[in-house]
PDB file of N, CA and C in Angstrom:
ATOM      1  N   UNK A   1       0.817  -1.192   0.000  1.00  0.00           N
ATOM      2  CA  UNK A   1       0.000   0.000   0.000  1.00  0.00           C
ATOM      3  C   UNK A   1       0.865   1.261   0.000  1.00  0.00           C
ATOM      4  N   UNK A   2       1.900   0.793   0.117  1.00  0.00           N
ATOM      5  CA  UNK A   2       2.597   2.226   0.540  1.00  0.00           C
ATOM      6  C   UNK A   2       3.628   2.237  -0.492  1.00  0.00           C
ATOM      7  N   UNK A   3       3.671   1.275  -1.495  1.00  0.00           N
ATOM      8  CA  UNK A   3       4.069   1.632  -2.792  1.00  0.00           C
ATOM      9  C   UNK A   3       3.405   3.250  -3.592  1.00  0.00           C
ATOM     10  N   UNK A   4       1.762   2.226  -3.609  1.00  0.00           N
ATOM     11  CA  UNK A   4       0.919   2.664  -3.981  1.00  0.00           C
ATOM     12  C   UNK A   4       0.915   4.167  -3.595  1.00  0.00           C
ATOM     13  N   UNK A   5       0.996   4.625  -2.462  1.00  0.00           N
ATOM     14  CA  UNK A   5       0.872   6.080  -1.964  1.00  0.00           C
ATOM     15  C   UNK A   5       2.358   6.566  -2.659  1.00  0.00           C
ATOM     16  N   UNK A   6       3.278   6.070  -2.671  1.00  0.00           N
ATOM     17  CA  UNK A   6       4.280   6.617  -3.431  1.00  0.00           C
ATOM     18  C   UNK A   6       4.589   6.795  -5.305  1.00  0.00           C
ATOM     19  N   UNK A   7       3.476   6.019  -5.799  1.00  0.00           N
ATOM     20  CA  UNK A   7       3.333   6.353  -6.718  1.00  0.00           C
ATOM     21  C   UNK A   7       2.660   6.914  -7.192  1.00  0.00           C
ATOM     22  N   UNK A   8       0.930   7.190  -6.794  1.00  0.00           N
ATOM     23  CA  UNK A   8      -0.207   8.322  -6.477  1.00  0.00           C
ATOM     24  C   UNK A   8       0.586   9.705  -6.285  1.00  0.00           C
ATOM     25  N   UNK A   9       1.615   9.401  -5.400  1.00  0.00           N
ATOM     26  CA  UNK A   9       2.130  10.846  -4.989  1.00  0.00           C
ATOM     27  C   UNK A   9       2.973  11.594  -6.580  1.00  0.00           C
ATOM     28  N   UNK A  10       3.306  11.064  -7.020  1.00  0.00           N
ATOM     29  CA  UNK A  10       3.930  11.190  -8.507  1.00  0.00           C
ATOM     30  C   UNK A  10       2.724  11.593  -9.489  1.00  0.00           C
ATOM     31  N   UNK A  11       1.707  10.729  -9.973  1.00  0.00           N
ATOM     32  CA  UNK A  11       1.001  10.858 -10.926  1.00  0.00           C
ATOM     33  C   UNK A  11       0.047  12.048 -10.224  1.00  0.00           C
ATOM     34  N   UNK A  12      -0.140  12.283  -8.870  1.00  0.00           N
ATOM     35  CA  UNK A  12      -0.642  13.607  -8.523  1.00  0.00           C
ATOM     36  C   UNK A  12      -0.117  14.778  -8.740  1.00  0.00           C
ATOM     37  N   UNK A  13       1.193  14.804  -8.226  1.00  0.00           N
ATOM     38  CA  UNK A  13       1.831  16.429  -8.758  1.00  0.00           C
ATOM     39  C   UNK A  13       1.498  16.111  -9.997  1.00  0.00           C
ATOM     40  N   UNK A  14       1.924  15.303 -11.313  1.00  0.00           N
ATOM     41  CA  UNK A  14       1.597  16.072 -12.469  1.00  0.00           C
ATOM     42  C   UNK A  14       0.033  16.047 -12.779  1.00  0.00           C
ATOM     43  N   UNK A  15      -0.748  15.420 -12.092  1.00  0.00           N
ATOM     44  CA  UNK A  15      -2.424  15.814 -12.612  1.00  0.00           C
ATOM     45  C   UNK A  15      -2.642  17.219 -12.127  1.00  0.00           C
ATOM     46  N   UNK A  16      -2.109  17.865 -11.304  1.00  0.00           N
ATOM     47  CA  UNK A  16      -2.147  18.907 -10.646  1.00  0.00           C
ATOM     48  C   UNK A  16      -1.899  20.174 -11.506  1.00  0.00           C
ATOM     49  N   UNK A  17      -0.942  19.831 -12.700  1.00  0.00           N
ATOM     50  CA  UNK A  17      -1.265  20.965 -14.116  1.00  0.00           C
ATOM     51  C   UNK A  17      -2.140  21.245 -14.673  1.00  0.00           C
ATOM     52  N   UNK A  18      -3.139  20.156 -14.738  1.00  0.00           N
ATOM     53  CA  UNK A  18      -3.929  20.173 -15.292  1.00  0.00           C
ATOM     54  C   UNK A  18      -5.037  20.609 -14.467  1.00  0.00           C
ATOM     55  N   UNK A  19      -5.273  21.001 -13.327  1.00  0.00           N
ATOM     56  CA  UNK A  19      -6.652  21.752 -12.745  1.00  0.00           C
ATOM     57  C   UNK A  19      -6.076  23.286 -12.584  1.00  0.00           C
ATOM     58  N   UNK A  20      -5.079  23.657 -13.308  1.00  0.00           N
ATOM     59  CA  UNK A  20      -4.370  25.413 -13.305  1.00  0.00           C
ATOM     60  C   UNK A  20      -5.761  25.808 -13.991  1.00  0.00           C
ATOM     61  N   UNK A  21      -5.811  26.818 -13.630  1.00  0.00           N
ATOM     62  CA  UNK A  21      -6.864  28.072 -14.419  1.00  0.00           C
ATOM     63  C   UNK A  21      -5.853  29.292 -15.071  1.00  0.00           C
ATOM     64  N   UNK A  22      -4.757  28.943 -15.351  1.00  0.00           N
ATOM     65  CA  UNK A  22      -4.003  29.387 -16.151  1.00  0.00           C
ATOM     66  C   UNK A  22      -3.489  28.283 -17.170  1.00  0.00           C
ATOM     67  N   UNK A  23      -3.124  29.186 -18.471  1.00  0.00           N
ATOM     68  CA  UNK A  23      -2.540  28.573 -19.366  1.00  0.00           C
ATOM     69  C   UNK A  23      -1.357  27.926 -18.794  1.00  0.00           C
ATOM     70  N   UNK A  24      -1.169  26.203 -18.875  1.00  0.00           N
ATOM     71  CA  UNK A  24       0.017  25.485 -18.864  1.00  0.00           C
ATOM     72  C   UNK A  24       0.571  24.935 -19.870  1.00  0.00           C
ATOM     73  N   UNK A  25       0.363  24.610 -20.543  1.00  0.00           N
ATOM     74  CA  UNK A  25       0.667  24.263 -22.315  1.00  0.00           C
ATOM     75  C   UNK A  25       2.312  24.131 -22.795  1.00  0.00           C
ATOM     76  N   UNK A  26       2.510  25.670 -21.731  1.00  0.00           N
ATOM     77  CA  UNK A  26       4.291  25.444 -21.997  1.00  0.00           C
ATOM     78  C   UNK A  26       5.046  24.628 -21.148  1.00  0.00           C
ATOM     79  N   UNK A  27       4.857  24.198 -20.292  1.00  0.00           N
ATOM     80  CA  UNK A  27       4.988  23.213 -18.952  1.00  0.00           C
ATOM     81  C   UNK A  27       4.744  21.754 -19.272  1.00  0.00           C
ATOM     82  N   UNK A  28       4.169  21.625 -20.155  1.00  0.00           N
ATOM     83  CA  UNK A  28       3.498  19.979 -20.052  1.00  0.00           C
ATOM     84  C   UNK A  28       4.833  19.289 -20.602  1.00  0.00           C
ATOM     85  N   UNK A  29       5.285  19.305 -21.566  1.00  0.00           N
ATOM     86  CA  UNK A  29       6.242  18.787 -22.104  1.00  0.00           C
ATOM     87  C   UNK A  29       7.492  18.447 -21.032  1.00  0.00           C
ATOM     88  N   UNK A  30       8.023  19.500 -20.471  1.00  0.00           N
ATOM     89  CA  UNK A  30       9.098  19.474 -19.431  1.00  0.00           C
ATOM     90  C   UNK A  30       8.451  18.575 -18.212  1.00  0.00           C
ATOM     91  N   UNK A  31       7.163  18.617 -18.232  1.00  0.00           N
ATOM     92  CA  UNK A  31       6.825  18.039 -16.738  1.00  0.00           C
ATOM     93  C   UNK A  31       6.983  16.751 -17.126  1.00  0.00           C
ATOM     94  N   UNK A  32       6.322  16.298 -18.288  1.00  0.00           N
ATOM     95  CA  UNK A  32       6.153  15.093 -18.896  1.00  0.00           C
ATOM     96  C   UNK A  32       7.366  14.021 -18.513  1.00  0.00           C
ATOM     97  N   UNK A  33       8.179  14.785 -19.281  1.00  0.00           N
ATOM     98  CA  UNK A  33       9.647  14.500 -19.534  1.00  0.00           C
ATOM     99  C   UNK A  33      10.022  14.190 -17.932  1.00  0.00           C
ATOM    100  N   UNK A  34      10.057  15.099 -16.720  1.00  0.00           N
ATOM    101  CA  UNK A  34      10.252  15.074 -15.460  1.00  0.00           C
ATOM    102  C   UNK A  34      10.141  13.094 -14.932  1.00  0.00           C
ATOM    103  N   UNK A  35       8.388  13.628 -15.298  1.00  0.00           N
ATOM    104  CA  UNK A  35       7.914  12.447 -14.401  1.00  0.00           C
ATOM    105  C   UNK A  35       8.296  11.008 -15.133  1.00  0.00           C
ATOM    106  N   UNK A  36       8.779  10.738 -16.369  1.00  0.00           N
ATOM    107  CA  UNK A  36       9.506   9.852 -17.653  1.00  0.00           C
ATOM    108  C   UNK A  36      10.478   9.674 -16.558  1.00  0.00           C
ATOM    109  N   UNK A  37      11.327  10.507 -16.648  1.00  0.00           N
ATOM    110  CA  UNK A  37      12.720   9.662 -16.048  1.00  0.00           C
ATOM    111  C   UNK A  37      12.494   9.745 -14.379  1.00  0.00           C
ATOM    112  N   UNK A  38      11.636  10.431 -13.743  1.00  0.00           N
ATOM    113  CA  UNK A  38      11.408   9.871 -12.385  1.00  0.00           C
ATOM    114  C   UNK A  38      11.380   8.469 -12.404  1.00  0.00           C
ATOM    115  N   UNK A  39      10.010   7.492 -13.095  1.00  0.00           N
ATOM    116  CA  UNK A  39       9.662   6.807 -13.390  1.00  0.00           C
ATOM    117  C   UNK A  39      10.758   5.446 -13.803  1.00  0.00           C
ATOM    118  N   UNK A  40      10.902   5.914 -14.946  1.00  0.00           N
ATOM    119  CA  UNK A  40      12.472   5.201 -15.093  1.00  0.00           C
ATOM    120  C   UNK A  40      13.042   4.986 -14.349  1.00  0.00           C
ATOM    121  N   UNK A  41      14.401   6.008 -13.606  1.00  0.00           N
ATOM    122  CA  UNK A  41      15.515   6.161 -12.889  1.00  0.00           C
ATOM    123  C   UNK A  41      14.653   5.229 -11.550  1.00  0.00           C
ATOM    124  N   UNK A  42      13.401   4.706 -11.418  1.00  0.00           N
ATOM    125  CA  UNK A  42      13.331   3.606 -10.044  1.00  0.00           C
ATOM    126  C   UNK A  42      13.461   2.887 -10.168  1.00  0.00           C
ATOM    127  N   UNK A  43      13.526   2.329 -11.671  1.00  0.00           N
ATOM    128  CA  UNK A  43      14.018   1.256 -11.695  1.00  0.00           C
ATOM    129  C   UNK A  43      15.042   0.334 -13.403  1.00  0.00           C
ATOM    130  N   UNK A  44      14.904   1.778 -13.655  1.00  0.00           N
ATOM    131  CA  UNK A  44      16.498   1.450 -14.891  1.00  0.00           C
ATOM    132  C   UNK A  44      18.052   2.145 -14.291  1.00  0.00           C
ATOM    133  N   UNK A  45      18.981   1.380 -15.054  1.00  0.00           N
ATOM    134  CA  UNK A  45      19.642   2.193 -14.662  1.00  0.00           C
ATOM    135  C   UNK A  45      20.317   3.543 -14.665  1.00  0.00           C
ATOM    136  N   UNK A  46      20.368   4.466 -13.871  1.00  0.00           N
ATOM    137  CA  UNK A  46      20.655   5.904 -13.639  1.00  0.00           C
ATOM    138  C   UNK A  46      21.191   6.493 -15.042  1.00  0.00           C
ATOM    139  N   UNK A  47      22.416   6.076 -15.145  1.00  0.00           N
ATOM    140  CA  UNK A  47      23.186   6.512 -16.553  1.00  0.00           C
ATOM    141  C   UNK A  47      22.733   6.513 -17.750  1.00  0.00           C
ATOM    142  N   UNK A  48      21.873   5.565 -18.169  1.00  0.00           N
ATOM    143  CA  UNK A  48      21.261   5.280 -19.127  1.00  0.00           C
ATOM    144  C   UNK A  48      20.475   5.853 -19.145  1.00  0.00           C
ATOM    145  N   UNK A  49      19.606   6.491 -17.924  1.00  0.00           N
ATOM    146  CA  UNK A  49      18.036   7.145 -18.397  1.00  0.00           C
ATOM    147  C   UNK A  49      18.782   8.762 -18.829  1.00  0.00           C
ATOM    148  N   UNK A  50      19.958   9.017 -17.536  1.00  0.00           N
ATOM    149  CA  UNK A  50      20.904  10.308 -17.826  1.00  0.00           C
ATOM    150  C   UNK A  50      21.204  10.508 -19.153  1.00  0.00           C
ATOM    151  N   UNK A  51      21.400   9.493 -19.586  1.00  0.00           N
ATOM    152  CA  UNK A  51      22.483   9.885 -20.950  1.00  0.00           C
ATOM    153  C   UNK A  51      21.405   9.844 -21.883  1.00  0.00           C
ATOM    154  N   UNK A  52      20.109   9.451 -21.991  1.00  0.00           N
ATOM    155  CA  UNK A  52      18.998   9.309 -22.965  1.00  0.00           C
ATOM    156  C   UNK A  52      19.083  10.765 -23.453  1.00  0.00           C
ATOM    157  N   UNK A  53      18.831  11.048 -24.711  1.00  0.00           N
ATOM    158  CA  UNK A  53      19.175  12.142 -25.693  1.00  0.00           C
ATOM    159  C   UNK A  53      16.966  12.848 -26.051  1.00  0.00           C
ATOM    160  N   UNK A  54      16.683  11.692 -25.699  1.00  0.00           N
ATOM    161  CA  UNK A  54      15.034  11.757 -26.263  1.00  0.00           C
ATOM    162  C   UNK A  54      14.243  10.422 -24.605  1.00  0.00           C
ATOM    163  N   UNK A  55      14.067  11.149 -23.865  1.00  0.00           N
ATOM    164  CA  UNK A  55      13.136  10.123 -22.742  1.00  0.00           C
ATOM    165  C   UNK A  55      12.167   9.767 -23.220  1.00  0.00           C
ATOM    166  N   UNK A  56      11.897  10.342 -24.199  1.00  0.00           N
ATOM    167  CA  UNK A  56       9.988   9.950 -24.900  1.00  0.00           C
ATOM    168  C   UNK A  56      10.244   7.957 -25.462  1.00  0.00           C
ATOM    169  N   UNK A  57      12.229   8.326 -25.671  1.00  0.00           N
ATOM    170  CA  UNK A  57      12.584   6.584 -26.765  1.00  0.00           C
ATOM    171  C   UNK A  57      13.138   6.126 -25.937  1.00  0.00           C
ATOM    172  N   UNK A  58      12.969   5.932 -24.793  1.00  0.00           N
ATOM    173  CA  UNK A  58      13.899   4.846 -23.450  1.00  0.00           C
ATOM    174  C   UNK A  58      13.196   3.692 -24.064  1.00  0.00           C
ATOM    175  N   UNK A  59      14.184   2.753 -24.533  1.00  0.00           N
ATOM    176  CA  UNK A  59      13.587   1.241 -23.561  1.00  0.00           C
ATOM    177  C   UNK A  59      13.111   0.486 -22.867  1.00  0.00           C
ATOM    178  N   UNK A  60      12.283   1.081 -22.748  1.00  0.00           N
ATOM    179  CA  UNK A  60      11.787   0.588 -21.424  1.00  0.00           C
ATOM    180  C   UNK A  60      11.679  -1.215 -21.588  1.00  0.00           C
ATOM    181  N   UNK A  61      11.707  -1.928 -22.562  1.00  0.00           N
ATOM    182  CA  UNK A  61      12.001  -3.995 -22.424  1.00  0.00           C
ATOM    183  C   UNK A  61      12.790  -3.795 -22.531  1.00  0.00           C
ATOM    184  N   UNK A  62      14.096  -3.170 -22.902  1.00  0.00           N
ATOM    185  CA  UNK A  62      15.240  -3.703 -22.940  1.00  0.00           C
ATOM    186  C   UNK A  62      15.991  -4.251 -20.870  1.00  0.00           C
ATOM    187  N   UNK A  63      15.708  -5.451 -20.836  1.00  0.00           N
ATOM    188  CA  UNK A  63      15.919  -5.645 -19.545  1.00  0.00           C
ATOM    189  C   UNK A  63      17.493  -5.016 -19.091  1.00  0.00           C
ATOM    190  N   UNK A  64      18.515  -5.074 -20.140  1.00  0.00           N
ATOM    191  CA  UNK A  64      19.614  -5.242 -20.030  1.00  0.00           C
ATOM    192  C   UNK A  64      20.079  -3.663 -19.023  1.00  0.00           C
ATOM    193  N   UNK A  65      18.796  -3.007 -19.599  1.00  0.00           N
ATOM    194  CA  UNK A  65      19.470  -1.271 -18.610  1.00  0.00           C
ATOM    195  C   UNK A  65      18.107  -1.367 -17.689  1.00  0.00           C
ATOM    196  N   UNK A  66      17.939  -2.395 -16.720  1.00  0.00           N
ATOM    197  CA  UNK A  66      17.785  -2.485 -15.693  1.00  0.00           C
ATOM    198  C   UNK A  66      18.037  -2.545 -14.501  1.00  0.00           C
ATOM    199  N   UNK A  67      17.965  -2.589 -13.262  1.00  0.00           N
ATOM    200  CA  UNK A  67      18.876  -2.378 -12.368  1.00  0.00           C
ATOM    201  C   UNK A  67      18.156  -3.788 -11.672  1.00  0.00           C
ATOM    202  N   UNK A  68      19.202  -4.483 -11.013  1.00  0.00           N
ATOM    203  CA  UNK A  68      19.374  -5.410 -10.215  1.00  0.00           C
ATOM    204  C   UNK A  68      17.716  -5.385  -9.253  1.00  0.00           C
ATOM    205  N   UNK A  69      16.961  -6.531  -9.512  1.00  0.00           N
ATOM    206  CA  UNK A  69      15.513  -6.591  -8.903  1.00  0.00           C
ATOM    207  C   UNK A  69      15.134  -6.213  -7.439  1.00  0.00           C
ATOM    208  N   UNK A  70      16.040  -6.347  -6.863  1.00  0.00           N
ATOM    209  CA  UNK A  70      15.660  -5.758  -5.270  1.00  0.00           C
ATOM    210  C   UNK A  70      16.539  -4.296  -5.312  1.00  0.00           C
ATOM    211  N   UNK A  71      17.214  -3.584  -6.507  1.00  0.00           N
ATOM    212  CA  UNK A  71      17.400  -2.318  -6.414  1.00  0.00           C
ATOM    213  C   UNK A  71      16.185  -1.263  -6.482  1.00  0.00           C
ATOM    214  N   UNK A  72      15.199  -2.174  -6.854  1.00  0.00           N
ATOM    215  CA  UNK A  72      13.998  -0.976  -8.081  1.00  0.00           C
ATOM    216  C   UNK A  72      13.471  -0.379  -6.648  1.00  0.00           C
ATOM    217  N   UNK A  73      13.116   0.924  -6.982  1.00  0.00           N
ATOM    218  CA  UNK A  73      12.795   1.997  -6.074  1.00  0.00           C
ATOM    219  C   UNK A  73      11.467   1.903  -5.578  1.00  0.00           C
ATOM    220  N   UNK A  74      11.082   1.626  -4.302  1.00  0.00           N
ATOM    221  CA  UNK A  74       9.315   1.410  -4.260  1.00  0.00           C
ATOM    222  C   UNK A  74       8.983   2.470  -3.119  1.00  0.00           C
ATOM    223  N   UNK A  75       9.941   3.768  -2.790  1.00  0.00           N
ATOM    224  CA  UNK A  75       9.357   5.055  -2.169  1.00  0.00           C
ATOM    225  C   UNK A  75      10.413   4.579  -0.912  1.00  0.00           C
ATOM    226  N   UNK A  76      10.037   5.392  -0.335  1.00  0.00           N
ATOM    227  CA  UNK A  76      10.648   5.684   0.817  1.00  0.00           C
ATOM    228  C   UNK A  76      10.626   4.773   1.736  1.00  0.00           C
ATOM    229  N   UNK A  77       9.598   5.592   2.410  1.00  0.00           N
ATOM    230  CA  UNK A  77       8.496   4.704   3.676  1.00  0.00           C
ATOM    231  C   UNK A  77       7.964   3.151   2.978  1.00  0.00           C
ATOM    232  N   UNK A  78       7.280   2.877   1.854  1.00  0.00           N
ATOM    233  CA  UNK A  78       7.706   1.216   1.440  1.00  0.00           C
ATOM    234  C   UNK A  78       8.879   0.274   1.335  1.00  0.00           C
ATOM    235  N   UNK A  79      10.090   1.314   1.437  1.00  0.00           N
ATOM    236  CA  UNK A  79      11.625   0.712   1.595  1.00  0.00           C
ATOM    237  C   UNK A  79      11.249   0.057   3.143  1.00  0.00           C
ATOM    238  N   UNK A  80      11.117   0.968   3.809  1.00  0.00           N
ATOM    239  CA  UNK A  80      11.374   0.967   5.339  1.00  0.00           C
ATOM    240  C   UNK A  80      10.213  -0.060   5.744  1.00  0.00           C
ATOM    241  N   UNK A  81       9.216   0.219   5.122  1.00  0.00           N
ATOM    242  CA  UNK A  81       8.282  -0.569   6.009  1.00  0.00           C
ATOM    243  C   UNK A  81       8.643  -2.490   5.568  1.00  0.00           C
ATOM    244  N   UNK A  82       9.101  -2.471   4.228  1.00  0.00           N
ATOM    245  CA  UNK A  82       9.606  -3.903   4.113  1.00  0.00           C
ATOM    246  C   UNK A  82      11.030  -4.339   4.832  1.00  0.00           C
ATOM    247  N   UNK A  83      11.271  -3.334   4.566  1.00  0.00           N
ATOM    248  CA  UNK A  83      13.237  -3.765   5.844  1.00  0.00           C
ATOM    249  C   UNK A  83      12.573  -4.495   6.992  1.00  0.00           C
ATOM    250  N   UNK A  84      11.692  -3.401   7.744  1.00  0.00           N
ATOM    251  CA  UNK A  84      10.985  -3.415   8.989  1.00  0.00           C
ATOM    252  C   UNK A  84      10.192  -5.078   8.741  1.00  0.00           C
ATOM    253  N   UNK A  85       9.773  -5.239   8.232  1.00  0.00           N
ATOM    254  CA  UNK A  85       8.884  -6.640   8.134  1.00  0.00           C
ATOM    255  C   UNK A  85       9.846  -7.749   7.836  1.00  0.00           C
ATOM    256  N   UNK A  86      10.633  -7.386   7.120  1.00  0.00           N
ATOM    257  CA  UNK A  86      11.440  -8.917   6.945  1.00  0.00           C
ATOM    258  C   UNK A  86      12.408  -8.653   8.079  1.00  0.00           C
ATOM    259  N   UNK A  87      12.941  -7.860   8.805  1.00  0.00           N
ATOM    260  CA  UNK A  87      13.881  -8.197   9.627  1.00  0.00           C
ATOM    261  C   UNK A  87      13.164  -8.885  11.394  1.00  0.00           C
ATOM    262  N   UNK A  88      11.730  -8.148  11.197  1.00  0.00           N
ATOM    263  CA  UNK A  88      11.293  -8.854  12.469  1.00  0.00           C
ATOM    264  C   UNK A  88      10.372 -10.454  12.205  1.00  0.00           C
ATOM    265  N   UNK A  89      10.541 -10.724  10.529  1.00  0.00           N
ATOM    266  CA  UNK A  89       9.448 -12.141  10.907  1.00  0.00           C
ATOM    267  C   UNK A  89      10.396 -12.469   9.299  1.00  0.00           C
ATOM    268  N   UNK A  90      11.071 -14.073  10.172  1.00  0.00           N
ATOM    269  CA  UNK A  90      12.368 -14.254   9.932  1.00  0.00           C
ATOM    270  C   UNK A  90      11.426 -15.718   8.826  1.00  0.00           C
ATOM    271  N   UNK A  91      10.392 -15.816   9.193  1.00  0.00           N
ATOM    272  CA  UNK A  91       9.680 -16.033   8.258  1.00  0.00           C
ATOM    273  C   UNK A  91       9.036 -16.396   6.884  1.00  0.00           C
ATOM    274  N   UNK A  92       9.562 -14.702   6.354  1.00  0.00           N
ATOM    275  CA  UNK A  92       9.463 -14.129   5.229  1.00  0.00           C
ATOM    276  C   UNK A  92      10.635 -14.220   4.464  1.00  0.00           C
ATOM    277  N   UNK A  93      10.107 -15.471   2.931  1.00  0.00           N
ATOM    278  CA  UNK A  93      11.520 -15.331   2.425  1.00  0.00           C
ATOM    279  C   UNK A  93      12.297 -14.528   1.464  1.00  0.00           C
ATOM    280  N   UNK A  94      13.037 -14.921   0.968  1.00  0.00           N
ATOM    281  CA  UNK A  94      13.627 -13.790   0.123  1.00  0.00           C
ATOM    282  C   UNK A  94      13.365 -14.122  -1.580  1.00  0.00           C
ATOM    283  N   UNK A  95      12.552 -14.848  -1.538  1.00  0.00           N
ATOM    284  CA  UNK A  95      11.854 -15.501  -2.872  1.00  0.00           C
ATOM    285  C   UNK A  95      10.260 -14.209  -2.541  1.00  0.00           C
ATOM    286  N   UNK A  96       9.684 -14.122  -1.516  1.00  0.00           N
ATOM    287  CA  UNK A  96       8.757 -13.469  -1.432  1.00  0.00           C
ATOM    288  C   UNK A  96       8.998 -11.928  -1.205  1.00  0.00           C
ATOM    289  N   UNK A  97      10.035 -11.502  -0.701  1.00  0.00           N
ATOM    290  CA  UNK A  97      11.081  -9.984  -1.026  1.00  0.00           C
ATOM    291  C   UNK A  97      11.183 -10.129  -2.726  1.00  0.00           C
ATOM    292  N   UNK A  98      11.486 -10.612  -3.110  1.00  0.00           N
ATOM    293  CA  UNK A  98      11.829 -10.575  -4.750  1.00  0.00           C
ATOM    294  C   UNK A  98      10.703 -10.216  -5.009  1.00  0.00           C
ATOM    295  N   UNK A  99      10.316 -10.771  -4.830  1.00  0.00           N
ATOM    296  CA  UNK A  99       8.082 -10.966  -5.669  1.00  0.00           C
ATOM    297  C   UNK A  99       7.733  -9.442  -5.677  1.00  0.00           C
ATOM    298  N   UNK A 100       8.133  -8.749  -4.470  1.00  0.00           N
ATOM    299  CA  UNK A 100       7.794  -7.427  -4.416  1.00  0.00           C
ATOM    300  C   UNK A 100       8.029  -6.521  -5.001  1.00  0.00           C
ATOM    301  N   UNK A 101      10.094  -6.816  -5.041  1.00  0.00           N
ATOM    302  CA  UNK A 101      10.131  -6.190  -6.211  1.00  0.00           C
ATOM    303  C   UNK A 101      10.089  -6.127  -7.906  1.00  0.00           C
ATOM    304  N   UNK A 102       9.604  -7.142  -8.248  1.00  0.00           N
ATOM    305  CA  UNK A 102       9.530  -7.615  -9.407  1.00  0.00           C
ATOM    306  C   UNK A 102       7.869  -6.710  -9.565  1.00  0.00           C
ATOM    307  N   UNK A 103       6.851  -7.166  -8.937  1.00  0.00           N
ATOM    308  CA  UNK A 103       5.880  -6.555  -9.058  1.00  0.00           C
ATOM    309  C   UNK A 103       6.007  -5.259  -9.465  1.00  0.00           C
ATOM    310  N   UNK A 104       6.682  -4.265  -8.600  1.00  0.00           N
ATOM    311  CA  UNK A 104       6.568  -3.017  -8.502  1.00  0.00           C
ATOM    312  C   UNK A 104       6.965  -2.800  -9.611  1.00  0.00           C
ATOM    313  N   UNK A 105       8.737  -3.259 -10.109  1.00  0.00           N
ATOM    314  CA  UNK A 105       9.213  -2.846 -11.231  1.00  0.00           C
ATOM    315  C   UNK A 105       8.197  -3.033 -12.488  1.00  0.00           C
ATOM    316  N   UNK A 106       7.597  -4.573 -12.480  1.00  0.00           N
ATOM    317  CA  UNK A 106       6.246  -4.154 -13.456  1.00  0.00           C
ATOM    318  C   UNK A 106       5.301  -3.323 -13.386  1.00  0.00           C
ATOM    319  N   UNK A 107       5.088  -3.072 -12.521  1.00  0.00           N
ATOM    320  CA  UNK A 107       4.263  -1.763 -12.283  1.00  0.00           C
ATOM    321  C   UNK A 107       4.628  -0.272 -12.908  1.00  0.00           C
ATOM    322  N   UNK A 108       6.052  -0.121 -13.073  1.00  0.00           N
ATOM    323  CA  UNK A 108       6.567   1.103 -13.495  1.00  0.00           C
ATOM    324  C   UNK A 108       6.419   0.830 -15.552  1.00  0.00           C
TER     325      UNK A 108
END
């Protein structure tokens, strides 16, 4: 769930151009672009989304500029709250830590 609030929190700032009562038109593009390699950079790797010349043509299947499956970015407080869960319920394996992040990264 607290993926979820971390990615809501993203697709909200930029829906948030769109209820201006001013002209934004010149903004959309740059924001666009913003929230592209936000998006990306959680879970490709850094350099590659950096060095992209056009974010609109990332790769996004090319697995190869991916980043390592328990690197992919799932917010803050969802970092913490899974540290927090697998370190107190010894339980939980690391086949089911993967799952999470595999999900998420499909999710992006």
């Amino acid at each position: 769930m607290m993926f979820v609030d971390y990615a809501l929190g993203l697709v909200n700032d930029f829906n948030v151009l769109f209820q201006s009562k001013s002209p934004i038109f010149y903004k959309l593009k740059t924001e666009i672009l913003k929230l592209v390699a936000t998006l990306a950079i959680n879970y490709m790797d850094g350099t590659y989304v950096r060095n992209c010349t056009d974010l609109l043509a990332l790769d996004v299947t090319d697995e190869s500029h991916y980043v390592d499956v328990q690197k992919v970015y799932l917010g803050y407080t969802a970092e913490e709250e899974l540290a927090s869960l697998v370190s107190s319920s010894p339980d939980i394996s690391q086949l089911e830590v993967r799952k999470v992040y595999i999900t998420v990264r499909d999710f992006y």
